[in-house]
N, C-alpha and C. Protein backbone atom coordinates (compact mmCIF):
# COMPACT_ATOMS: atom_id res chain seq x y z
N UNK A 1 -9.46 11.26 -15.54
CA UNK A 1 -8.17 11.11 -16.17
C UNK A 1 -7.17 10.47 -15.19
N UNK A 2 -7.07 11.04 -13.74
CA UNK A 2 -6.22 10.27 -13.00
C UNK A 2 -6.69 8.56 -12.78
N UNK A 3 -8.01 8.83 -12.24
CA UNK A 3 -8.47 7.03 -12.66
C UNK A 3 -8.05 6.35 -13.33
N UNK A 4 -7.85 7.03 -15.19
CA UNK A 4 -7.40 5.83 -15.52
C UNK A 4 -5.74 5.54 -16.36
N UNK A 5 -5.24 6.73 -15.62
CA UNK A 5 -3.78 6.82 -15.60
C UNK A 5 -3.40 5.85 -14.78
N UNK A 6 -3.75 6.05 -13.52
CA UNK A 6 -3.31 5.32 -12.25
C UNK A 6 -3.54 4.19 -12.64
N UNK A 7 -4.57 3.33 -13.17
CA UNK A 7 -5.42 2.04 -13.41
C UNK A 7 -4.24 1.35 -14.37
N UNK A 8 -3.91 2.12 -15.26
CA UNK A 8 -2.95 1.63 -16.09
C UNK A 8 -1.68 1.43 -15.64
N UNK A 9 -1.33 2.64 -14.75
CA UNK A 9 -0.15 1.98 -13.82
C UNK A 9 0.63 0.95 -13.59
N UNK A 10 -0.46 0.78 -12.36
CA UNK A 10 -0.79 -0.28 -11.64
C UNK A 10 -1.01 -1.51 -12.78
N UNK A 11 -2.11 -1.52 -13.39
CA UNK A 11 -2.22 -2.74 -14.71
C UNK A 11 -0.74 -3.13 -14.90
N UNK A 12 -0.16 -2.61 -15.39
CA UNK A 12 1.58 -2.25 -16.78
C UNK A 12 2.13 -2.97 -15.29
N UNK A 13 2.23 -2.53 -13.38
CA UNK A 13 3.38 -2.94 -12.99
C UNK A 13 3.35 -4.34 -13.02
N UNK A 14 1.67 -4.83 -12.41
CA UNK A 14 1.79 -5.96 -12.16
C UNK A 14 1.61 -7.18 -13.09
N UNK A 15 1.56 -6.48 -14.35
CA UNK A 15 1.35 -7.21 -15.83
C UNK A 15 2.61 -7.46 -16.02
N UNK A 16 4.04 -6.79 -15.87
CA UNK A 16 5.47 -6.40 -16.43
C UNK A 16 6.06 -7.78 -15.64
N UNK A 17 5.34 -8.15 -14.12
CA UNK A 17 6.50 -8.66 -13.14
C UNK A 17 5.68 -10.37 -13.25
N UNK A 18 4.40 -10.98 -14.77
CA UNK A 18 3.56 -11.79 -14.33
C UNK A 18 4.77 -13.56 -14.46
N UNK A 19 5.59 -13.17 -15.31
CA UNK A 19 6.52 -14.21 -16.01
C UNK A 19 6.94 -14.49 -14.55
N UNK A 20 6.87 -15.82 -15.16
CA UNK A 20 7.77 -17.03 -13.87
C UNK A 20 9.17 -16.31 -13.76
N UNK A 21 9.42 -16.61 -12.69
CA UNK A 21 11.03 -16.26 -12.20
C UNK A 21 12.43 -17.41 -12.01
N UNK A 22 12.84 -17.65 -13.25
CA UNK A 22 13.64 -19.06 -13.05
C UNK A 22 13.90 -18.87 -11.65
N UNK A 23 14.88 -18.30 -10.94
CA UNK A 23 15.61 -17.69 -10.20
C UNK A 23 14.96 -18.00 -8.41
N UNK A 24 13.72 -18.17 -8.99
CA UNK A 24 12.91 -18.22 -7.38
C UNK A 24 11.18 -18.55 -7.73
N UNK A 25 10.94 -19.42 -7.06
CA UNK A 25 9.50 -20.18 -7.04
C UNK A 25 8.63 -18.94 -5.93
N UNK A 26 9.21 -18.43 -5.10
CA UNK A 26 8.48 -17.56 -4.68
C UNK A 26 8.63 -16.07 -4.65
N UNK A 27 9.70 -15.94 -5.57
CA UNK A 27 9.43 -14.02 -5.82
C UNK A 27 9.86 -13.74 -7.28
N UNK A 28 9.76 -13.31 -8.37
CA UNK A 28 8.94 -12.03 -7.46
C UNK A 28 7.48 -12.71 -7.22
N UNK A 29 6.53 -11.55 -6.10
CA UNK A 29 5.36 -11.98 -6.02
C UNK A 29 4.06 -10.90 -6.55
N UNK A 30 3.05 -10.78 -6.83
CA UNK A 30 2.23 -9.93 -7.29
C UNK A 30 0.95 -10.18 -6.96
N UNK A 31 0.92 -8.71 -5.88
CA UNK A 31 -0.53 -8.78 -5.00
C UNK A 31 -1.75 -7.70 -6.36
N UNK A 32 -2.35 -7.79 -5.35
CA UNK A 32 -3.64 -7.01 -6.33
C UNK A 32 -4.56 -6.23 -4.83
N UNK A 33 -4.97 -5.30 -4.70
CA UNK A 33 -5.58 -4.81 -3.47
C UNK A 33 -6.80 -3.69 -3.78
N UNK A 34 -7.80 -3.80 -3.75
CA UNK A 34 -9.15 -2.82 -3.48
C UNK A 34 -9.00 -1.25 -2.61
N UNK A 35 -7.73 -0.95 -2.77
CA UNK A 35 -7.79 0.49 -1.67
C UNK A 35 -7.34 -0.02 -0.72
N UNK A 36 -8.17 0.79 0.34
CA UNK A 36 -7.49 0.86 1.53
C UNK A 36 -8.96 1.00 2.95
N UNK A 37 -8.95 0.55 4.05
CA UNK A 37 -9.84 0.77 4.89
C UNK A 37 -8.98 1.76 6.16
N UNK A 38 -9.44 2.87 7.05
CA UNK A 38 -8.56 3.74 7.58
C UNK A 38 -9.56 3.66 9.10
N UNK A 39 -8.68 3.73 10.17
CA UNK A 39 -9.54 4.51 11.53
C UNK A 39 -8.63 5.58 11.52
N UNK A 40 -9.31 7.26 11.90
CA UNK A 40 -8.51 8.59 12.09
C UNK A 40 -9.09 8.24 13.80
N UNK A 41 -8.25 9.22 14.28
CA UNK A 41 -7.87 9.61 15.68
C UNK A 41 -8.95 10.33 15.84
N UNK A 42 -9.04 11.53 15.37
CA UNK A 42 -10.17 12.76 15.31
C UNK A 42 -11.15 12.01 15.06
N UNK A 43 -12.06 11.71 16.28
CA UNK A 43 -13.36 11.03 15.41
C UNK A 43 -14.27 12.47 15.11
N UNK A 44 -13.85 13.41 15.74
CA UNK A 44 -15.31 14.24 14.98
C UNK A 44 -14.94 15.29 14.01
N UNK A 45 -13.68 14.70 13.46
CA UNK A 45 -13.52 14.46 12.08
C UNK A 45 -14.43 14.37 10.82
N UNK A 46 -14.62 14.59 9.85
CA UNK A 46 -15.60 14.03 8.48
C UNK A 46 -14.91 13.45 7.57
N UNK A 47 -14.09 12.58 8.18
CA UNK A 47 -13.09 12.02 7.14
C UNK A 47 -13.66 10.58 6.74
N UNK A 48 -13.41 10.67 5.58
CA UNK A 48 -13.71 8.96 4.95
C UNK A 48 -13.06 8.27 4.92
N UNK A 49 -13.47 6.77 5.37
CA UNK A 49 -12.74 5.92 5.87
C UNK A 49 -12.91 4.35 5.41
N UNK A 50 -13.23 4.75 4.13
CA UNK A 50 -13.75 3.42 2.96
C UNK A 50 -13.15 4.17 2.11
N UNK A 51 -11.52 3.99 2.22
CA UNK A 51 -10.88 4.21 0.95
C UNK A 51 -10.64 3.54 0.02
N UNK A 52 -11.95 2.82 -0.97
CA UNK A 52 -11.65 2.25 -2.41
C UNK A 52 -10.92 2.72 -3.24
N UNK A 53 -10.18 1.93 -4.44
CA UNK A 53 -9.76 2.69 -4.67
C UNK A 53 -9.06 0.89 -5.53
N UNK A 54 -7.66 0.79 -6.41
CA UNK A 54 -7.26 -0.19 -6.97
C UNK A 54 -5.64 -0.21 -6.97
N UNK A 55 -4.78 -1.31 -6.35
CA UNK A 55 -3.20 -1.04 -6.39
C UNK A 55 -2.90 -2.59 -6.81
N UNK A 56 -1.51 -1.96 -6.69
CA UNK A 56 -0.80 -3.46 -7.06
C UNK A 56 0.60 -3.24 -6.75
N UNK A 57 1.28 -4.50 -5.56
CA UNK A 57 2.34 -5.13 -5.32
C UNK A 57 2.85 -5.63 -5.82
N UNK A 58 4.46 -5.55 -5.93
CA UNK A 58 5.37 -6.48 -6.52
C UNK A 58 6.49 -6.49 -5.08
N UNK A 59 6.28 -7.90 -5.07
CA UNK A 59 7.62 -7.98 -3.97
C UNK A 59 8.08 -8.56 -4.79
N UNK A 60 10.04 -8.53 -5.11
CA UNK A 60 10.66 -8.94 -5.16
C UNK A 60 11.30 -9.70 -4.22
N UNK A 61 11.83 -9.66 -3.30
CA UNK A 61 12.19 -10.32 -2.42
C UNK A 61 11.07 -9.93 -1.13
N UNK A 62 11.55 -11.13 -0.45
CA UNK A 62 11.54 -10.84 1.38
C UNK A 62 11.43 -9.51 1.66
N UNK A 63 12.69 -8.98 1.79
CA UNK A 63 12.93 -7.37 2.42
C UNK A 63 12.33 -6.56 1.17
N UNK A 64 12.61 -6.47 0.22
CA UNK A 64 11.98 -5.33 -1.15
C UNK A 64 10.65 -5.32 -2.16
N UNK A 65 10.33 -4.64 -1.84
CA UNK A 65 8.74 -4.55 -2.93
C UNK A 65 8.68 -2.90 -3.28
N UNK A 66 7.63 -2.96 -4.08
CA UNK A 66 7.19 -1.56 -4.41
C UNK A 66 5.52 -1.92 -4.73
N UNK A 67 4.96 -0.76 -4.30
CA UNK A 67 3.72 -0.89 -4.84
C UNK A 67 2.70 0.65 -5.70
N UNK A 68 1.70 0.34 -5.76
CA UNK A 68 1.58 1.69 -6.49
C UNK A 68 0.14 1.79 -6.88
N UNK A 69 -0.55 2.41 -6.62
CA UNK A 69 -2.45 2.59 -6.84
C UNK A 69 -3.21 3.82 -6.75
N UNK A 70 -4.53 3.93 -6.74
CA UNK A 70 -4.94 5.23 -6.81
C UNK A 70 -6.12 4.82 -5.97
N UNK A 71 -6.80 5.71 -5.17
CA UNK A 71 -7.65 5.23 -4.26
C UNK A 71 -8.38 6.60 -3.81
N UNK A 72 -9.55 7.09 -3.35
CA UNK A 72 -10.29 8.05 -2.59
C UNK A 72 -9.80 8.14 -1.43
N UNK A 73 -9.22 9.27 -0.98
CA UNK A 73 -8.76 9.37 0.35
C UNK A 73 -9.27 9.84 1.16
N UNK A 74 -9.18 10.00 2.09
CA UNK A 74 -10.17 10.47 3.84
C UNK A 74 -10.39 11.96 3.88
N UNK A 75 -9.95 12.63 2.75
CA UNK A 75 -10.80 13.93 2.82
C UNK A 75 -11.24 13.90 0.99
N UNK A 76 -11.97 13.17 0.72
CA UNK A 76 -12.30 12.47 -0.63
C UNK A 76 -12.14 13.23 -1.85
N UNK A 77 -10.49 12.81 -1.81
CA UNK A 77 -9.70 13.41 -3.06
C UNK A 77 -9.34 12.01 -3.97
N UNK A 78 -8.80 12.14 -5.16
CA UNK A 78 -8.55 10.86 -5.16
C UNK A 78 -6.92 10.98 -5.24
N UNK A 79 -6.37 9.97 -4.54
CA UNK A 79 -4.92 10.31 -4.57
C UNK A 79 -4.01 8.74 -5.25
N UNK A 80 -3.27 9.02 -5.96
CA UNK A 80 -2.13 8.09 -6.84
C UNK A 80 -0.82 8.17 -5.81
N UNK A 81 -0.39 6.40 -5.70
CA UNK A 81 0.57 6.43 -4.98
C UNK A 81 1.58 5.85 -5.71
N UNK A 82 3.08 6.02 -5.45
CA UNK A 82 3.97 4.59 -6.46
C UNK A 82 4.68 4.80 -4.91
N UNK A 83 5.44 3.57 -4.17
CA UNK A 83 6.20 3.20 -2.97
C UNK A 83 7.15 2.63 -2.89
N UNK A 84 8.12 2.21 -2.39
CA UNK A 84 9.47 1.20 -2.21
C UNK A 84 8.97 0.90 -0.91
N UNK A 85 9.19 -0.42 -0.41
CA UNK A 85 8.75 -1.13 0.98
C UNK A 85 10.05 -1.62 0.94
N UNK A 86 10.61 -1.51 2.11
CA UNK A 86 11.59 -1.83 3.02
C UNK A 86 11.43 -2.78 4.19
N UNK A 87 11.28 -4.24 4.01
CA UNK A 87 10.92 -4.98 5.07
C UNK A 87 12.44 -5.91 5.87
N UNK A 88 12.90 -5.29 6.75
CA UNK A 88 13.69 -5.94 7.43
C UNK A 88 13.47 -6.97 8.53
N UNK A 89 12.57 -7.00 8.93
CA UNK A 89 12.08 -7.51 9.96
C UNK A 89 11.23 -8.89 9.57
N UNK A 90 11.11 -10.20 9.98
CA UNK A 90 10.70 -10.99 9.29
C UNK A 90 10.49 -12.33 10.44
N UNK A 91 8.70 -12.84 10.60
CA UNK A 91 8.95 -14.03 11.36
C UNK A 91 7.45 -14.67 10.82
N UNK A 92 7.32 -15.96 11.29
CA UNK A 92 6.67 -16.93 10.46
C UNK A 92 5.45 -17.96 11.50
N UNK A 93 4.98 -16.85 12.44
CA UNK A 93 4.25 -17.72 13.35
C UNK A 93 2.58 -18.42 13.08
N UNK A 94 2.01 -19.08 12.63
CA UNK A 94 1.12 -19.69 12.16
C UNK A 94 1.30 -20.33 10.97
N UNK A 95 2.34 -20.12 9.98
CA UNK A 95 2.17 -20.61 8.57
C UNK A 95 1.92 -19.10 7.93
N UNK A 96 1.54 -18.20 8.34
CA UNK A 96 1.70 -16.55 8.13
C UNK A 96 3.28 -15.79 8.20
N UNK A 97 3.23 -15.18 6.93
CA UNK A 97 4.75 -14.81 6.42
C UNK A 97 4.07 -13.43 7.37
N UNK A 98 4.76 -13.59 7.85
CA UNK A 98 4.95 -11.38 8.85
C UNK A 98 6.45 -10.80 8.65
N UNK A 99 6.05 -9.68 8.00
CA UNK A 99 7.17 -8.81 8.06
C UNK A 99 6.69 -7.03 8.48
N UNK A 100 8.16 -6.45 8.90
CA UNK A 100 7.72 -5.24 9.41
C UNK A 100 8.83 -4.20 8.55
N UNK A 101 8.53 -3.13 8.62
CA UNK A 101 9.83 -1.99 8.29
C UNK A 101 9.16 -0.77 7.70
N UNK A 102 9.41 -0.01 6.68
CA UNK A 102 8.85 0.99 6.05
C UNK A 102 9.11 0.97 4.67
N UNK A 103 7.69 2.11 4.30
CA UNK A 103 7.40 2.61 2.80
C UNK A 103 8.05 3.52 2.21
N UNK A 104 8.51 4.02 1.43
CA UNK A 104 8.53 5.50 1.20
C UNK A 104 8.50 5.90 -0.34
N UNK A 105 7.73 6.96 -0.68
CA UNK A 105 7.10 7.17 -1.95
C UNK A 105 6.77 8.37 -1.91
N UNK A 106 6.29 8.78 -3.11
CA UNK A 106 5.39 9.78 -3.39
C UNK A 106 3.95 9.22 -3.50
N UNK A 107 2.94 10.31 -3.27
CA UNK A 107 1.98 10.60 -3.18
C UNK A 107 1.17 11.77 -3.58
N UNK A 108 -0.21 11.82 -3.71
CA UNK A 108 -1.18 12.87 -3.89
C UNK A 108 -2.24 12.98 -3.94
N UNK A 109 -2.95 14.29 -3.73
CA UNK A 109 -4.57 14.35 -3.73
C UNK A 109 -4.73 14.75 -2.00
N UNK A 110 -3.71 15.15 -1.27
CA UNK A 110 -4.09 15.78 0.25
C UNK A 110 -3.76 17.61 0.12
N UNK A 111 -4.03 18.03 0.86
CA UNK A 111 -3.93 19.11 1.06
C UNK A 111 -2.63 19.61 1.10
N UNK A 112 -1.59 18.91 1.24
CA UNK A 112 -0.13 18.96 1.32
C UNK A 112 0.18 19.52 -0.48
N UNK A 113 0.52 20.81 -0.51
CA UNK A 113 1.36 21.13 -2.31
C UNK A 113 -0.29 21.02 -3.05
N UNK A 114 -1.66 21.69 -2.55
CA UNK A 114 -2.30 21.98 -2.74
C UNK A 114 -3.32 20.60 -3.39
N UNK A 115 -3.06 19.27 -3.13
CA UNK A 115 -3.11 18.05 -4.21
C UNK A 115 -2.59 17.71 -4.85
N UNK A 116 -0.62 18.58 -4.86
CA UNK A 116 0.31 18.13 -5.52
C UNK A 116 0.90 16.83 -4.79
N UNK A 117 1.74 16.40 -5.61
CA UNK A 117 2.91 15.12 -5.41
C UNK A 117 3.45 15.75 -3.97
N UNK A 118 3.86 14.59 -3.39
CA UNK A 118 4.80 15.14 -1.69
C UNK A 118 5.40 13.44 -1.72
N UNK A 119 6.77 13.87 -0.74
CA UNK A 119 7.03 12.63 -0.52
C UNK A 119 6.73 12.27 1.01
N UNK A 120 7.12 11.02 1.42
CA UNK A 120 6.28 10.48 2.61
C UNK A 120 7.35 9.15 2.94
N UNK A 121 6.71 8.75 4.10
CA UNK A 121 7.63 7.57 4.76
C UNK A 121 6.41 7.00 6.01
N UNK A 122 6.22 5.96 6.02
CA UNK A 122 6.09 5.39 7.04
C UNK A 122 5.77 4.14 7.59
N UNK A 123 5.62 4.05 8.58
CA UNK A 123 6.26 2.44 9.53
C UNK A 123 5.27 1.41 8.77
N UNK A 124 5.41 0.32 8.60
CA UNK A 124 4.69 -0.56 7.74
C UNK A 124 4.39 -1.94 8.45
N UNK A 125 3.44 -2.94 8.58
CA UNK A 125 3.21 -4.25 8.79
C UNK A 125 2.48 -5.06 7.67
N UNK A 126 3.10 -6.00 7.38
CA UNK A 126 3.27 -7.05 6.37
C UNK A 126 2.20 -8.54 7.01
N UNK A 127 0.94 -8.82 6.51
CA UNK A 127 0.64 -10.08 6.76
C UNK A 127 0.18 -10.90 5.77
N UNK A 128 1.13 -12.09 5.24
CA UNK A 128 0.78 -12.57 4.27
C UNK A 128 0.47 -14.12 4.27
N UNK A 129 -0.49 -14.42 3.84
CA UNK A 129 -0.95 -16.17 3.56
C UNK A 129 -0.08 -16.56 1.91
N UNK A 130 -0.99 -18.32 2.04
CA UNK A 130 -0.60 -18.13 0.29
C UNK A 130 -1.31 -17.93 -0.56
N UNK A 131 -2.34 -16.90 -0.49
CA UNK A 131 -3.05 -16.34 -1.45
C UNK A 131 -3.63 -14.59 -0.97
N UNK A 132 -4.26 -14.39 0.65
CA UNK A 132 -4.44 -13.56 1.21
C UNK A 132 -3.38 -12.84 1.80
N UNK A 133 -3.90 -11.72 2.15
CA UNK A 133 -2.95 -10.62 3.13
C UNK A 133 -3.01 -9.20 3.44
N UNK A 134 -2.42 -9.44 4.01
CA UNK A 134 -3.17 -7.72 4.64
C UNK A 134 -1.50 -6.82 4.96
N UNK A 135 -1.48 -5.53 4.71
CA UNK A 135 -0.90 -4.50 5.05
C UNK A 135 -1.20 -3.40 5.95
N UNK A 136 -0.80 -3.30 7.10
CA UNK A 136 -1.20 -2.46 8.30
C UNK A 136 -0.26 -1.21 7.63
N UNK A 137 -0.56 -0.14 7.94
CA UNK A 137 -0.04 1.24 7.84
C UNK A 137 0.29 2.38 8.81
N UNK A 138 0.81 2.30 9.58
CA UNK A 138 0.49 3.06 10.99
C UNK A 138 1.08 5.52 10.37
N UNK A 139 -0.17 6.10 10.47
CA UNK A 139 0.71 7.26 10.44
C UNK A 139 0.62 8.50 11.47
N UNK A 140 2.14 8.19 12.55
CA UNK A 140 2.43 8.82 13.43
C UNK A 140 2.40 10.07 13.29
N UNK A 141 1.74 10.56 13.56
CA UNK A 141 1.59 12.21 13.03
C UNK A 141 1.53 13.06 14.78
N UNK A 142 2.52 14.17 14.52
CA UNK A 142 2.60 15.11 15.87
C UNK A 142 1.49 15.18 16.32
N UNK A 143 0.76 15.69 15.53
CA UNK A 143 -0.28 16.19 16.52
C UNK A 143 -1.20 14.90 16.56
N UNK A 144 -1.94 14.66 17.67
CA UNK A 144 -2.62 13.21 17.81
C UNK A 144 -3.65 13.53 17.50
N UNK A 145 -4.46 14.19 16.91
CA UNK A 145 -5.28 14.45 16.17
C UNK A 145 -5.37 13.90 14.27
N UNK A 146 -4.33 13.34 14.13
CA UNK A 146 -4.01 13.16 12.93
C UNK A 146 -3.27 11.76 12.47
N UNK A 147 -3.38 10.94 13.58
CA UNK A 147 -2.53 9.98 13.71
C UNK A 147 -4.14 9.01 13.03
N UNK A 148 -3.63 8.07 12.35
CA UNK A 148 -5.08 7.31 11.48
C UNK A 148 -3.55 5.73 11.05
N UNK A 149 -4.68 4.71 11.34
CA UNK A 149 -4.30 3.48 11.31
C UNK A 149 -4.74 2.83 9.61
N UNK A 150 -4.14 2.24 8.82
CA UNK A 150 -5.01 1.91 7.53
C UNK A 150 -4.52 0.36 7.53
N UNK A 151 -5.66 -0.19 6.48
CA UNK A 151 -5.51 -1.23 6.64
C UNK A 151 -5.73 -1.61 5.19
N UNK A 152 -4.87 -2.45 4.63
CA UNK A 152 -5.29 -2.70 3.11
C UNK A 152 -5.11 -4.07 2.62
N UNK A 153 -6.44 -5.10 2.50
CA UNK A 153 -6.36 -6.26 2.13
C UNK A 153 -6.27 -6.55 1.00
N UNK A 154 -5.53 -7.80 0.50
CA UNK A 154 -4.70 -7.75 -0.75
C UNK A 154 -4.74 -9.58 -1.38
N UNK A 155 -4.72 -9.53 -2.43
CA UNK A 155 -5.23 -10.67 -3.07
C UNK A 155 -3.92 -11.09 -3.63
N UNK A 156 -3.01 -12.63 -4.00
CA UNK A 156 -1.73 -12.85 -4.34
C UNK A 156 -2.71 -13.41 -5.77
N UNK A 157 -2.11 -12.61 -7.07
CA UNK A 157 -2.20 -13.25 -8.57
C UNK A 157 -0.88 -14.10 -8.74
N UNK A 158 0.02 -13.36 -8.59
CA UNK A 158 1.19 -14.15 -8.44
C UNK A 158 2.65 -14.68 -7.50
């Protein structure tokens, strides 16, 4: 049931944002992404780290996007995300759009509110071509045991 709640989601956001934008030839924009790939800190850990799973981006601008998906997470729950991305930071070295800043959303499916909803924040990297791209995820967590890098490559439909 969450599968294909989330599926529809995600479908409805990036279906809602597909219409041309008089206003701008390049936003809004609409990624499409397979999950997520993760390294944890704890390697002797049993955490999974082929987080499949299905999302979808909408940047509106440069600095603003939101995104939102459902994916198997590293202690293999399946967890639904919706986000606001905050990208202030912005430079253009190869013909590669890079931007940096943060996420913040709700989430679920961790041990946090038993697999309930929680909210969350954190530091974000932006690498985008004109069709490919990738999203780095960094989450600083106190104890360094818990600190895990993700990585989520992402396809531009629009």
């Amino acid at each position: 049931m969450h599968l294909i709640r989330g599926a529809g989601f995600a479908l409805s956001l990036a279906l809602a944002f597909t219409a041309r934008s008089a206003a701008s030839e390049e936003h809004p924009q609409v990624w499409l992404n397979p999950g997520f790939l993760s390294y944890h800190a704890d390697r002797s850990g049993d955490f999974r780290e082929d987080n499949i799973g299905y999302g979808a981006e909408l940047l509106l601008a440069p600095a603003h996007g939101f995104f939102a998906g459902d994916f198997i997470n590293s202690v293999r729950s399946r967890s639904t995300y919706a986000m606001y991305q905050w990208r202030p930071m912005h430079w253009r070295p190869w013909g590669v759009n890079m931007s940096a800043g943060l996420v913040a959303g709700a989430m679920n499916g961790y041990h946090k509110n038993d697999g309930g909803w929680f909210f969350g924040a954190l530091p974000m990297l932006f690498f985008e071509g004109e069709r490919f791209g990738a999203n780095f995820a960094i989450v600083p967590a106190l104890n360094p045991d818990k600190r895990l890098v993700a990585v989520q490559l992402k396809f531009r439909v629009r």
